[in-house]
N, C-alpha and C. Protein backbone atom coordinates (compact mmCIF):
# COMPACT_ATOMS: atom_id res chain seq x y z
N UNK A 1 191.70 33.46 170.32
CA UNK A 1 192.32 34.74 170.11
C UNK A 1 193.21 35.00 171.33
N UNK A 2 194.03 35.77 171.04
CA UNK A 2 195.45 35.81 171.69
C UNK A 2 195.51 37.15 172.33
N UNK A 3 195.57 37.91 173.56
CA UNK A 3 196.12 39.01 173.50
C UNK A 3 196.79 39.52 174.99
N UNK A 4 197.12 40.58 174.64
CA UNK A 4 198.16 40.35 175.92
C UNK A 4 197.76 41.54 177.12
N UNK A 5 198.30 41.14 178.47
CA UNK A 5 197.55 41.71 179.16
C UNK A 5 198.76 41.87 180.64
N UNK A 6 198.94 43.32 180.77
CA UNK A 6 200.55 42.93 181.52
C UNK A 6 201.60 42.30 181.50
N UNK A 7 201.57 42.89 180.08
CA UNK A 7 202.91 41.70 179.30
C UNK A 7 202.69 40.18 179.31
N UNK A 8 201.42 39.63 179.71
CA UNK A 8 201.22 37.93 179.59
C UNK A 8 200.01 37.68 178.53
N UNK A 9 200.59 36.80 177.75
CA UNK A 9 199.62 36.27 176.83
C UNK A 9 198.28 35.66 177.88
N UNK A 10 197.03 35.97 177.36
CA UNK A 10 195.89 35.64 177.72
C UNK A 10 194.72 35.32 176.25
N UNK A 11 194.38 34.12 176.86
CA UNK A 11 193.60 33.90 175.51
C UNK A 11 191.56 33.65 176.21
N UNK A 12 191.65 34.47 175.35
CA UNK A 12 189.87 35.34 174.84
C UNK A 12 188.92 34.40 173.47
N UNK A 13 187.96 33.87 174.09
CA UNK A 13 186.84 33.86 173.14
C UNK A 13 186.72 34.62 172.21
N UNK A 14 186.69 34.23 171.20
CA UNK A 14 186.08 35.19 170.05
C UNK A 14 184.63 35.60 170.20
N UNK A 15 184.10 36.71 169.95
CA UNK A 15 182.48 36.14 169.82
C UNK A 15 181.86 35.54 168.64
N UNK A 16 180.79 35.01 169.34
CA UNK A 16 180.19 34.23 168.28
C UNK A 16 179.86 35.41 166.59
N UNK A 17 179.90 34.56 165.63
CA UNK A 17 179.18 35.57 164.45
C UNK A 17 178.27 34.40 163.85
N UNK A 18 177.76 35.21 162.72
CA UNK A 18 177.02 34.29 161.54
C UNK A 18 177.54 35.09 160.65
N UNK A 19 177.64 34.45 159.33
CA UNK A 19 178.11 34.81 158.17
C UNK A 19 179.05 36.36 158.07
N UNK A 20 180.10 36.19 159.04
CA UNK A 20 180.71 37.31 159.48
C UNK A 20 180.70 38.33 160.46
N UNK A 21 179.20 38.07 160.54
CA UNK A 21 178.92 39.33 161.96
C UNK A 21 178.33 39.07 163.29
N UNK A 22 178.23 39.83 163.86
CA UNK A 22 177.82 39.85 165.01
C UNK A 22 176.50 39.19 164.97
N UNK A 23 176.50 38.35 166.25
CA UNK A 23 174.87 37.54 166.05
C UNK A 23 173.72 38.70 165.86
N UNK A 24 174.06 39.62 167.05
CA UNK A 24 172.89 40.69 166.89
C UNK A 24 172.19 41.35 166.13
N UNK A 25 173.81 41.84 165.36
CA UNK A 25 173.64 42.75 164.20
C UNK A 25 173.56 41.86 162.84
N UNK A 26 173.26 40.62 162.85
CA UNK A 26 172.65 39.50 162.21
C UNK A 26 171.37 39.76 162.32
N UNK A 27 170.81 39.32 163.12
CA UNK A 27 169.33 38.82 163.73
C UNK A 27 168.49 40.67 163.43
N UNK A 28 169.02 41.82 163.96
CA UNK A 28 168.98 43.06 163.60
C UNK A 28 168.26 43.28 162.76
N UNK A 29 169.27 42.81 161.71
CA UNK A 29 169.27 42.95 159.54
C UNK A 29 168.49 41.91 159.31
N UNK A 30 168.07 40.85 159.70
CA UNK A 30 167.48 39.66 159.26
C UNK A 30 166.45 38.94 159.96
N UNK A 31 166.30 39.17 160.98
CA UNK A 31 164.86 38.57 161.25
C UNK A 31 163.36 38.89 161.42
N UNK A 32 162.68 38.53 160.81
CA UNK A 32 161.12 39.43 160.28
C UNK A 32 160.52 39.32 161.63
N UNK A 33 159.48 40.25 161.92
CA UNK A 33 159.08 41.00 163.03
C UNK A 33 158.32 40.14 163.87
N UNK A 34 157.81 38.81 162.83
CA UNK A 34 157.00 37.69 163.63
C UNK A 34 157.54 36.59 164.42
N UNK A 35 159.31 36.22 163.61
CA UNK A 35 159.80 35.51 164.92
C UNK A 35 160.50 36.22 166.23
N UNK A 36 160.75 37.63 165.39
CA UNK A 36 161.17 38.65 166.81
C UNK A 36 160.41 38.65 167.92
N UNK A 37 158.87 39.13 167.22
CA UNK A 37 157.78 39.31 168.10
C UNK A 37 157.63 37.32 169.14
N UNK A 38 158.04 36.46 168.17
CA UNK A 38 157.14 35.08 169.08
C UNK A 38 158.77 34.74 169.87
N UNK A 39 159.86 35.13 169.64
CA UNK A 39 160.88 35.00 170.52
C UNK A 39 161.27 36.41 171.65
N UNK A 40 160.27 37.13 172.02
CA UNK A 40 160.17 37.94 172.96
C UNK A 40 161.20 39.43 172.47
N UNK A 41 162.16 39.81 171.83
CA UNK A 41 163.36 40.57 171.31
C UNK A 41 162.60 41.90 171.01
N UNK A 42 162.15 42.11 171.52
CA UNK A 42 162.08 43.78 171.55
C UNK A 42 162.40 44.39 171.60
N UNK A 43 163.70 44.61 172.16
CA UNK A 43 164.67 45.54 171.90
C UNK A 43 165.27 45.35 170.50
N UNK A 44 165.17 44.47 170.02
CA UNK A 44 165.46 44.36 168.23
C UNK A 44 164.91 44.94 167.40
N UNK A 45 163.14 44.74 167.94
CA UNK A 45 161.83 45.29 167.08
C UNK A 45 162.30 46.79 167.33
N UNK A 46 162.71 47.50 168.71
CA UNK A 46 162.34 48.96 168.64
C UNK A 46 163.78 49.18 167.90
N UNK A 47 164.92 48.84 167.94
CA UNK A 47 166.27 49.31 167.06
C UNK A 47 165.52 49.48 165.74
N UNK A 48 165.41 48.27 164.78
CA UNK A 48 164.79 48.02 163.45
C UNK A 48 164.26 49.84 163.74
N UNK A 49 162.79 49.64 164.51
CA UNK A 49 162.39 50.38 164.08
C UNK A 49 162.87 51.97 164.11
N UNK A 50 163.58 52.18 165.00
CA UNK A 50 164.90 53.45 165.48
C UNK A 50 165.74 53.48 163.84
N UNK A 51 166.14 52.91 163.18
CA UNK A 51 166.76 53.12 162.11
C UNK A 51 165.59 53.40 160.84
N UNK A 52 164.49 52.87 161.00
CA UNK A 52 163.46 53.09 159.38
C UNK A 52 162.84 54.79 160.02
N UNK A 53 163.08 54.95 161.48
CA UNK A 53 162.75 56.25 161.39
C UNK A 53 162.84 57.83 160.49
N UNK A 54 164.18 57.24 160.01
CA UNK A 54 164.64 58.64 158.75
C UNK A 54 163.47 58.46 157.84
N UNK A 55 162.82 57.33 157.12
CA UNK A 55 161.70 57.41 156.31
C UNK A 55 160.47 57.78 156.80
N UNK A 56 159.62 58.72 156.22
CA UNK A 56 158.38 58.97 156.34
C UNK A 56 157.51 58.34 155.64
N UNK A 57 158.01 57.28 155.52
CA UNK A 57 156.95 56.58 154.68
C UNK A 57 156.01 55.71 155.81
N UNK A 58 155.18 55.37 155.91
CA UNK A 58 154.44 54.50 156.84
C UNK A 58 153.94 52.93 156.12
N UNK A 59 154.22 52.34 156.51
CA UNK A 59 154.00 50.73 155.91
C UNK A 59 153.59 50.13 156.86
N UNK A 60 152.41 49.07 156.22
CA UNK A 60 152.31 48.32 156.82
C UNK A 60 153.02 47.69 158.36
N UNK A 61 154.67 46.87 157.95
CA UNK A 61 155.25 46.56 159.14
C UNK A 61 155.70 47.65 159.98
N UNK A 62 155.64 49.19 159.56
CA UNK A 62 155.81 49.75 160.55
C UNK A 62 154.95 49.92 162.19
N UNK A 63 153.32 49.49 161.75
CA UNK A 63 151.98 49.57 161.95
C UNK A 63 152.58 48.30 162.91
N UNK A 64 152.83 46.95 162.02
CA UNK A 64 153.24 45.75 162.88
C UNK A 64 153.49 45.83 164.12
N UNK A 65 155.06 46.15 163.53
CA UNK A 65 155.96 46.33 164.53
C UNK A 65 155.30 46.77 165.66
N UNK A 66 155.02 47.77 166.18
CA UNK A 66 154.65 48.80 166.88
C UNK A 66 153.66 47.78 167.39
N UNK A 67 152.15 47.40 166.99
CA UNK A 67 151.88 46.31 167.13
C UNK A 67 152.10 45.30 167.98
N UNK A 68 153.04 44.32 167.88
CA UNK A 68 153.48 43.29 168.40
C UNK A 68 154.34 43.90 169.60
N UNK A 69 154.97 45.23 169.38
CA UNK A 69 155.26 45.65 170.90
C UNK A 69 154.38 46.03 171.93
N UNK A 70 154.12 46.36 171.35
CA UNK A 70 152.21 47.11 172.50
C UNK A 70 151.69 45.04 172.68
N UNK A 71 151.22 44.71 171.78
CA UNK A 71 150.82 43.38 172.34
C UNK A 71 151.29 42.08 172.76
N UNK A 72 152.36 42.31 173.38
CA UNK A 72 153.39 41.42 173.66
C UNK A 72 153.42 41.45 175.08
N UNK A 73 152.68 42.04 175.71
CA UNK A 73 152.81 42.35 177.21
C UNK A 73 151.32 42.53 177.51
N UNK A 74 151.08 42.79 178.99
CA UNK A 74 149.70 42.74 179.20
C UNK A 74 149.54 43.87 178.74
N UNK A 75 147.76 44.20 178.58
CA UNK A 75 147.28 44.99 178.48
C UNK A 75 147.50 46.93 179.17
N UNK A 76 148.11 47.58 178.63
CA UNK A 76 148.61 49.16 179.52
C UNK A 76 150.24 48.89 179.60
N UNK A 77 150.64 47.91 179.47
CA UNK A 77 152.07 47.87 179.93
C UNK A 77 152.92 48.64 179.44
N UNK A 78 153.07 48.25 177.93
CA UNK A 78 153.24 48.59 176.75
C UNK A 78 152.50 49.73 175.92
N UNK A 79 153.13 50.65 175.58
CA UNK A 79 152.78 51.54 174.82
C UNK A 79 153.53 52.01 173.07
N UNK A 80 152.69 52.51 172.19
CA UNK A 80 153.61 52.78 170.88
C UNK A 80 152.37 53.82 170.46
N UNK A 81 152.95 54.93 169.55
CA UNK A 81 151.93 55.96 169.00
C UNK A 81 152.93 56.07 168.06
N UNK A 82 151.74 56.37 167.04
CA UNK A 82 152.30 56.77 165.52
C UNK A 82 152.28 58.17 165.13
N UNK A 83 152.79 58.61 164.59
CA UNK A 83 152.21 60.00 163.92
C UNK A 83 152.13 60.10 162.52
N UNK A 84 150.76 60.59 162.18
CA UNK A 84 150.20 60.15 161.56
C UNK A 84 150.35 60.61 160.42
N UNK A 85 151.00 62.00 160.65
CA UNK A 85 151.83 62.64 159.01
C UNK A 85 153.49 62.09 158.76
N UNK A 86 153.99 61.72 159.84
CA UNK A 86 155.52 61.63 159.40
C UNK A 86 155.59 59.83 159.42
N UNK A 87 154.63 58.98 159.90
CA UNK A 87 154.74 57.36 160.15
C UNK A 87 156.08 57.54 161.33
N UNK A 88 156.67 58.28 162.30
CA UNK A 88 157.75 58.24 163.13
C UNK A 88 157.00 57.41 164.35
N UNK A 89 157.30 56.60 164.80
CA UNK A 89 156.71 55.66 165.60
C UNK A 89 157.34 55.81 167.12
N UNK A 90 157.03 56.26 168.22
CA UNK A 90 157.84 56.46 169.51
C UNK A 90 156.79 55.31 170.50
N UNK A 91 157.53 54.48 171.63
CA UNK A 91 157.68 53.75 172.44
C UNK A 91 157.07 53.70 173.77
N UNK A 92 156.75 53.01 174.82
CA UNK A 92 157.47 53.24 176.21
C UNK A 92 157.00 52.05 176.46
N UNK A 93 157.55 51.45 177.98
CA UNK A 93 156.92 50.18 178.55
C UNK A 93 157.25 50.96 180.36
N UNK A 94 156.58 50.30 180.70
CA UNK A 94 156.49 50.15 182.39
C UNK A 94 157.10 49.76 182.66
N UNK A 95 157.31 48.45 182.75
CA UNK A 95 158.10 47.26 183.30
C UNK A 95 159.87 48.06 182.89
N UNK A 96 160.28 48.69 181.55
CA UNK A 96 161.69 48.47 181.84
C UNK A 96 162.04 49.94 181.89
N UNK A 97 161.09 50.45 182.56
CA UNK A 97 161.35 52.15 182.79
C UNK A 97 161.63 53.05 181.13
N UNK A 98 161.12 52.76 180.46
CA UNK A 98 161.39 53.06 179.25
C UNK A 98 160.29 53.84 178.56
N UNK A 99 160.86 55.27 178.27
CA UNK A 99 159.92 56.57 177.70
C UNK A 99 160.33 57.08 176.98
N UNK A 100 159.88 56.78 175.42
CA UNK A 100 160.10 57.65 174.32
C UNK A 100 159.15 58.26 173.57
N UNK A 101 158.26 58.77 174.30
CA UNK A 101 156.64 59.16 173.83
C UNK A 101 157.55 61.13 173.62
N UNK A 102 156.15 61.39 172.32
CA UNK A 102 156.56 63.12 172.36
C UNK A 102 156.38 63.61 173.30
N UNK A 103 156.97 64.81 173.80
CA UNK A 103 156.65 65.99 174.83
C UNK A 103 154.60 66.24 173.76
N UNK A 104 154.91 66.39 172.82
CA UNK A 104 153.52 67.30 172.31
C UNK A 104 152.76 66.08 171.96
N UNK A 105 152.65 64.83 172.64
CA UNK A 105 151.27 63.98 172.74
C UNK A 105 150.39 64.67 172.99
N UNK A 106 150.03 65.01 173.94
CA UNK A 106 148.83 65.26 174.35
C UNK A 106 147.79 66.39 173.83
N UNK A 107 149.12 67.30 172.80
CA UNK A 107 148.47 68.74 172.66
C UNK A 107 148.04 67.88 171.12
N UNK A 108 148.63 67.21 170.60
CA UNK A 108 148.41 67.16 169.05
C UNK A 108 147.28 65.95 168.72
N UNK A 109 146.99 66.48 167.72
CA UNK A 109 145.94 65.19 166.77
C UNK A 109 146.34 64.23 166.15
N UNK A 110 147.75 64.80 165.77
CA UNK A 110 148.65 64.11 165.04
C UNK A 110 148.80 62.52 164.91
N UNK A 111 149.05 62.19 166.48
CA UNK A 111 149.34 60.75 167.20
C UNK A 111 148.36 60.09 167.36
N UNK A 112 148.31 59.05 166.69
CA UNK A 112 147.17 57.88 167.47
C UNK A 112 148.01 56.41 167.91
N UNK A 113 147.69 55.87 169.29
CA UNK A 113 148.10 55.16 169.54
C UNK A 113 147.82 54.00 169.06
N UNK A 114 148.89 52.72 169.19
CA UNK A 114 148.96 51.47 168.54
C UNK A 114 147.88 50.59 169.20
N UNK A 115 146.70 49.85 168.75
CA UNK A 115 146.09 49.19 170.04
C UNK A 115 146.56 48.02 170.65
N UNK A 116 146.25 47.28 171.49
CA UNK A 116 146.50 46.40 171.98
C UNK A 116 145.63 45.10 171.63
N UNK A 117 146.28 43.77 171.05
CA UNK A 117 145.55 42.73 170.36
C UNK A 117 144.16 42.98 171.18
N UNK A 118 143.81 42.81 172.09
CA UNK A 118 142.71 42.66 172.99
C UNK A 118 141.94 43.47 172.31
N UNK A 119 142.54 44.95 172.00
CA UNK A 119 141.32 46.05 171.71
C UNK A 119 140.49 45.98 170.62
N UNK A 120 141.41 44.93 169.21
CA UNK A 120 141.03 44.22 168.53
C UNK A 120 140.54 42.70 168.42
N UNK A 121 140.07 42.27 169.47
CA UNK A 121 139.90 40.92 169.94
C UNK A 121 140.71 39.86 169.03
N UNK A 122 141.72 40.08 169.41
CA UNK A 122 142.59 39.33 168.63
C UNK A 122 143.01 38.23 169.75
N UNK A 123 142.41 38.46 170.75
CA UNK A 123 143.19 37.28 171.82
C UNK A 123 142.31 35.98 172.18
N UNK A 124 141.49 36.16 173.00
CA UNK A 124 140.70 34.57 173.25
C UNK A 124 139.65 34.42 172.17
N UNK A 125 139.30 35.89 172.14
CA UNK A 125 137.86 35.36 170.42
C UNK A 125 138.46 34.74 169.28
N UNK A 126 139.55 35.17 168.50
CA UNK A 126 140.20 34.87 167.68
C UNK A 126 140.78 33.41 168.16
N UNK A 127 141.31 32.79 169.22
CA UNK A 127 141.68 31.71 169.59
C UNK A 127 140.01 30.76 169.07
N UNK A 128 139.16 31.19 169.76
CA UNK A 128 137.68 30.28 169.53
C UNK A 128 137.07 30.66 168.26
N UNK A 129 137.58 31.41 167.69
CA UNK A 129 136.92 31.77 165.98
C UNK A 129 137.63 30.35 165.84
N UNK A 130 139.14 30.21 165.76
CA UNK A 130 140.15 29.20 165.15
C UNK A 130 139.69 27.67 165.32
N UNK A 131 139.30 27.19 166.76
CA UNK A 131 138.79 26.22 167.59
C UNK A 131 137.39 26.14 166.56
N UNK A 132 136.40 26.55 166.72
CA UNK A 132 135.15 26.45 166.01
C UNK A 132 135.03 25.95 164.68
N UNK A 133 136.38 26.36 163.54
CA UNK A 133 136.44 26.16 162.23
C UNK A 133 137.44 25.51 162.22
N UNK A 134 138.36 24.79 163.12
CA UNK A 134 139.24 23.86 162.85
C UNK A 134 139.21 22.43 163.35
N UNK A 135 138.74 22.46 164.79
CA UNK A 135 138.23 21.22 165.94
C UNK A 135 136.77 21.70 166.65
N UNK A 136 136.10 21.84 166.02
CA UNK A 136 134.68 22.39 166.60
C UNK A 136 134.00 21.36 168.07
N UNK A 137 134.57 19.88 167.78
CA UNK A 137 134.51 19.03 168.85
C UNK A 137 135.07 19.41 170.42
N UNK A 138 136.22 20.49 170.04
CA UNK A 138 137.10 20.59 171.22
C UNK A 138 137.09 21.72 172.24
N UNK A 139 135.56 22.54 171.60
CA UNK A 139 135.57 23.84 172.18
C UNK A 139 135.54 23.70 173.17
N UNK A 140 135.10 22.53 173.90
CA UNK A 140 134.64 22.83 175.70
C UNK A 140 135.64 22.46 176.03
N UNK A 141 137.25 21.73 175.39
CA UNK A 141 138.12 21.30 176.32
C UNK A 141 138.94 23.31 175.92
N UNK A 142 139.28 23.49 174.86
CA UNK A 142 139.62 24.69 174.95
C UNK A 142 139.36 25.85 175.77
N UNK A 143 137.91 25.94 176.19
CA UNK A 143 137.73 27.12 177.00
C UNK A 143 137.95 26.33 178.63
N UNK A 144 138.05 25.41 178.87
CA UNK A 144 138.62 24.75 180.29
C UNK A 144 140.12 25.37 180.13
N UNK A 145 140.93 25.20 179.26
CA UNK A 145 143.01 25.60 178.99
C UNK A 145 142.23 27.18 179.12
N UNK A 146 141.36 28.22 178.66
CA UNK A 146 141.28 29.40 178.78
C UNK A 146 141.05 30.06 180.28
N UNK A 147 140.56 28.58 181.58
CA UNK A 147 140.09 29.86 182.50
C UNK A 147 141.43 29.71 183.68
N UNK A 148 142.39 29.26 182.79
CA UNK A 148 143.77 29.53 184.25
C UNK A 148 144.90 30.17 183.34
N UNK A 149 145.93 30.68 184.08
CA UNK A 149 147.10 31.37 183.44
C UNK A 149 147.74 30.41 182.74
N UNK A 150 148.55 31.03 181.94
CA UNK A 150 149.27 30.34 180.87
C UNK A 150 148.93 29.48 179.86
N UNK A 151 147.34 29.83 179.66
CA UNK A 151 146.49 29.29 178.60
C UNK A 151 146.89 29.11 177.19
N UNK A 152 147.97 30.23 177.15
CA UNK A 152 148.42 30.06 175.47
C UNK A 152 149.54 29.08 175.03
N UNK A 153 150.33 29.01 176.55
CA UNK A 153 151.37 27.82 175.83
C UNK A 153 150.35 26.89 176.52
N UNK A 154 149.65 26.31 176.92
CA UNK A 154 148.77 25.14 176.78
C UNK A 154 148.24 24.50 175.71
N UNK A 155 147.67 25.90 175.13
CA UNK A 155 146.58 26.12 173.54
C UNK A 155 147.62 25.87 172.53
N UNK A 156 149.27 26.10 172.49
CA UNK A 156 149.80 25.87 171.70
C UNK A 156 150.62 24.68 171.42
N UNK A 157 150.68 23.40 173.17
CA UNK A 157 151.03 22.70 173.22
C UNK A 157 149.51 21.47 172.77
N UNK A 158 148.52 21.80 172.75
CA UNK A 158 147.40 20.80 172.35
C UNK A 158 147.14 21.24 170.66
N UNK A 159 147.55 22.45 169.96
CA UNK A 159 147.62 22.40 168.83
C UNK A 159 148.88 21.64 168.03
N UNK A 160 149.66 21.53 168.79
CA UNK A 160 150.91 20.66 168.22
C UNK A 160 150.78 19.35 168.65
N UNK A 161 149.61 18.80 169.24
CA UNK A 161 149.31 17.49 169.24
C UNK A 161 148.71 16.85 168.44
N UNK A 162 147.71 18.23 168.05
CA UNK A 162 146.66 18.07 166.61
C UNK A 162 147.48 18.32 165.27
N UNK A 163 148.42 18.91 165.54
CA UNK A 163 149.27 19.06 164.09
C UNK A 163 148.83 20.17 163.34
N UNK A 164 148.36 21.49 164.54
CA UNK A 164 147.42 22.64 163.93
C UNK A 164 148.51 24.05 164.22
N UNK A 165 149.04 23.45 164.74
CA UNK A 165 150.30 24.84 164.89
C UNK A 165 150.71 25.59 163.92
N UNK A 166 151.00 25.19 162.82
CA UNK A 166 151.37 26.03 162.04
C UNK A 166 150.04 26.31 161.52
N UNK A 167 148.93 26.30 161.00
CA UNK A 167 147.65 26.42 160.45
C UNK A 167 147.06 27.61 161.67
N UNK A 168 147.69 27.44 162.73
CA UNK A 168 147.18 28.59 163.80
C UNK A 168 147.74 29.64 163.69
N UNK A 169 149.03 29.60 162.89
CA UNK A 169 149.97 30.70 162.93
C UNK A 169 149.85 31.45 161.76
N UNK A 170 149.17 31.12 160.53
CA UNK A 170 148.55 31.21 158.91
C UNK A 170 147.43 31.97 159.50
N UNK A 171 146.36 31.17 160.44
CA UNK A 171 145.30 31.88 160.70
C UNK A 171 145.41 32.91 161.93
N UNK A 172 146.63 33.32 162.68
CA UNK A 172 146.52 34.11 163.20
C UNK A 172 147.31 35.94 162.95
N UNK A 173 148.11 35.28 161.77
CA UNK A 173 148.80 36.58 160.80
C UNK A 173 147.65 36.79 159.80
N UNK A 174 146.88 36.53 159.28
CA UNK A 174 145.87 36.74 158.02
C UNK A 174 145.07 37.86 159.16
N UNK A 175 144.21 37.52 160.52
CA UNK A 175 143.34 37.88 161.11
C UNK A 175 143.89 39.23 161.67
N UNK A 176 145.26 38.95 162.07
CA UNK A 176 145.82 40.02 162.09
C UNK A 176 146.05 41.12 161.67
N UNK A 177 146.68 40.90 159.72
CA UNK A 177 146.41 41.95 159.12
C UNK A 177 145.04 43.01 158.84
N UNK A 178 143.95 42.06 158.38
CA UNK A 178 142.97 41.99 158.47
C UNK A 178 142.55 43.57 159.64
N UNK A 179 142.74 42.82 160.79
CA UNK A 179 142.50 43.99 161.85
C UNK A 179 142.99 45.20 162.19
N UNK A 180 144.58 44.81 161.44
CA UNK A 180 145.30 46.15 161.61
C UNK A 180 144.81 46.97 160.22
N UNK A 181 144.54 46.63 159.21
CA UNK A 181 144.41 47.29 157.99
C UNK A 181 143.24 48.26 158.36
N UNK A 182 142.15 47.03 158.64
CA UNK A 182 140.94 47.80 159.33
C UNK A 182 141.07 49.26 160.01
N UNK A 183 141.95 49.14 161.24
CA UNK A 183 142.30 49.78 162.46
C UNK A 183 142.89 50.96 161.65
N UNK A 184 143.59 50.83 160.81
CA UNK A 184 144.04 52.01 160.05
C UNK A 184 143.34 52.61 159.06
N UNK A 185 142.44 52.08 158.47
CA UNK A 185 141.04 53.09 157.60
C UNK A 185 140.41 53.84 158.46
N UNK A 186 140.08 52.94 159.83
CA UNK A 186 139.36 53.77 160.55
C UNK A 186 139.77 55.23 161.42
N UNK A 187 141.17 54.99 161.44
CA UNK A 187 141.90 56.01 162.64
C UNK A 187 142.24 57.15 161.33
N UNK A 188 142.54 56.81 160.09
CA UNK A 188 142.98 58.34 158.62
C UNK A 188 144.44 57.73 158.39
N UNK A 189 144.83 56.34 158.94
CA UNK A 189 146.32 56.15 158.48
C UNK A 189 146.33 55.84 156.97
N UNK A 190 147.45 56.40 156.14
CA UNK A 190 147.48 55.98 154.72
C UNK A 190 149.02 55.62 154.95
N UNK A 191 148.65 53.69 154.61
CA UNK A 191 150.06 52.73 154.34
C UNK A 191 150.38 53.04 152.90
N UNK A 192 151.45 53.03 152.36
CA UNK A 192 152.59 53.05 151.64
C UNK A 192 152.57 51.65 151.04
């Protein structure tokens, strides 16, 4: 692309698109919340969810979403609360100075917060539920990859040796729903 700049032609990159548009506003409109969530894009997950805000409807992936932002970071980092008559879902994290929680949290009943995988042992139990019923031989090398950092791309580089990666990823969205569905009978949420 061509354009001019103190009367001298200067030539400019186009930006990249896919099927016409902007990569972003691609990926935006089109990518489901689980490769958002396993390619880190959170600022994608909270847009998405910044636009389904006009609906009061509450669904399932709204629950997700919210979800995979709260558990995508350590434990407290991350925050998301729902409210529980309108499904309007508000934000914050630590790390990027970022606060979109109500002024009237604290006074209302309304809000219940999103938990964090942990609060649902969705993190090392659920890893050794998986280990037990898939390689039951391998539990003692598994909980050795569990007692240092970065245990999960370890756990996910010895499941792709076993050829269990994707079978981990089947069994870790099923367990998932599972917990969030749970998590929402118990708290008065009614999904849509």
């Amino acid at each position: 692309m061509t354009i001019f700049i103190g009367g001298k032609q200067k030539r400019i990159k186009r930006p990249p698109t896919v099927e016409g548009m902007d990569v972003d506003e691609f990926i935006l409109q089109n990518a489901d919340p689980t490769w958002l969530h396993q390619n880190g894009m959170w600022e994608v997950l909270h847009e998405r969810e910044m636009l389904k805000r006009r609906s009061v409807d509450m669904t399932y992936d709204t629950i997700e979403e919210a979800f995979l932002f709260v558990s995508g970071a350590a434990l407290f980092e991350r925050t998301a609360v729902v409210h529980r008559q309108t499904g309007e879902t508000f934000y914050a994290s630590l790390m990027s100075d970022y606060d979109e929680l109500p002024e009237d949290l604290d006074e209302s009943d309304d809000y219940v917060g999103i938990p964090h995988k942990n609060d649902l042992d969705l993190g090392k139990p659920l890893v050794m539920d998986f280990v037990r019923s898939q390689c039951p031989k391998e539990v003692d090398r598994i909980l050795t990859i569990f007692r240092r950092r970065g245990a999960y791309g370890r756990f996910k580089d010895f499941l792709k040796q076993k050829g269990l990666l994707d079978d981990w990823y089947v069994f870790e969205q099923q367990r998932t729903r599972q917990a969030l569905l749970q998590w929402c009978e118990e708290n008065d949420i009614e999904l849509e």
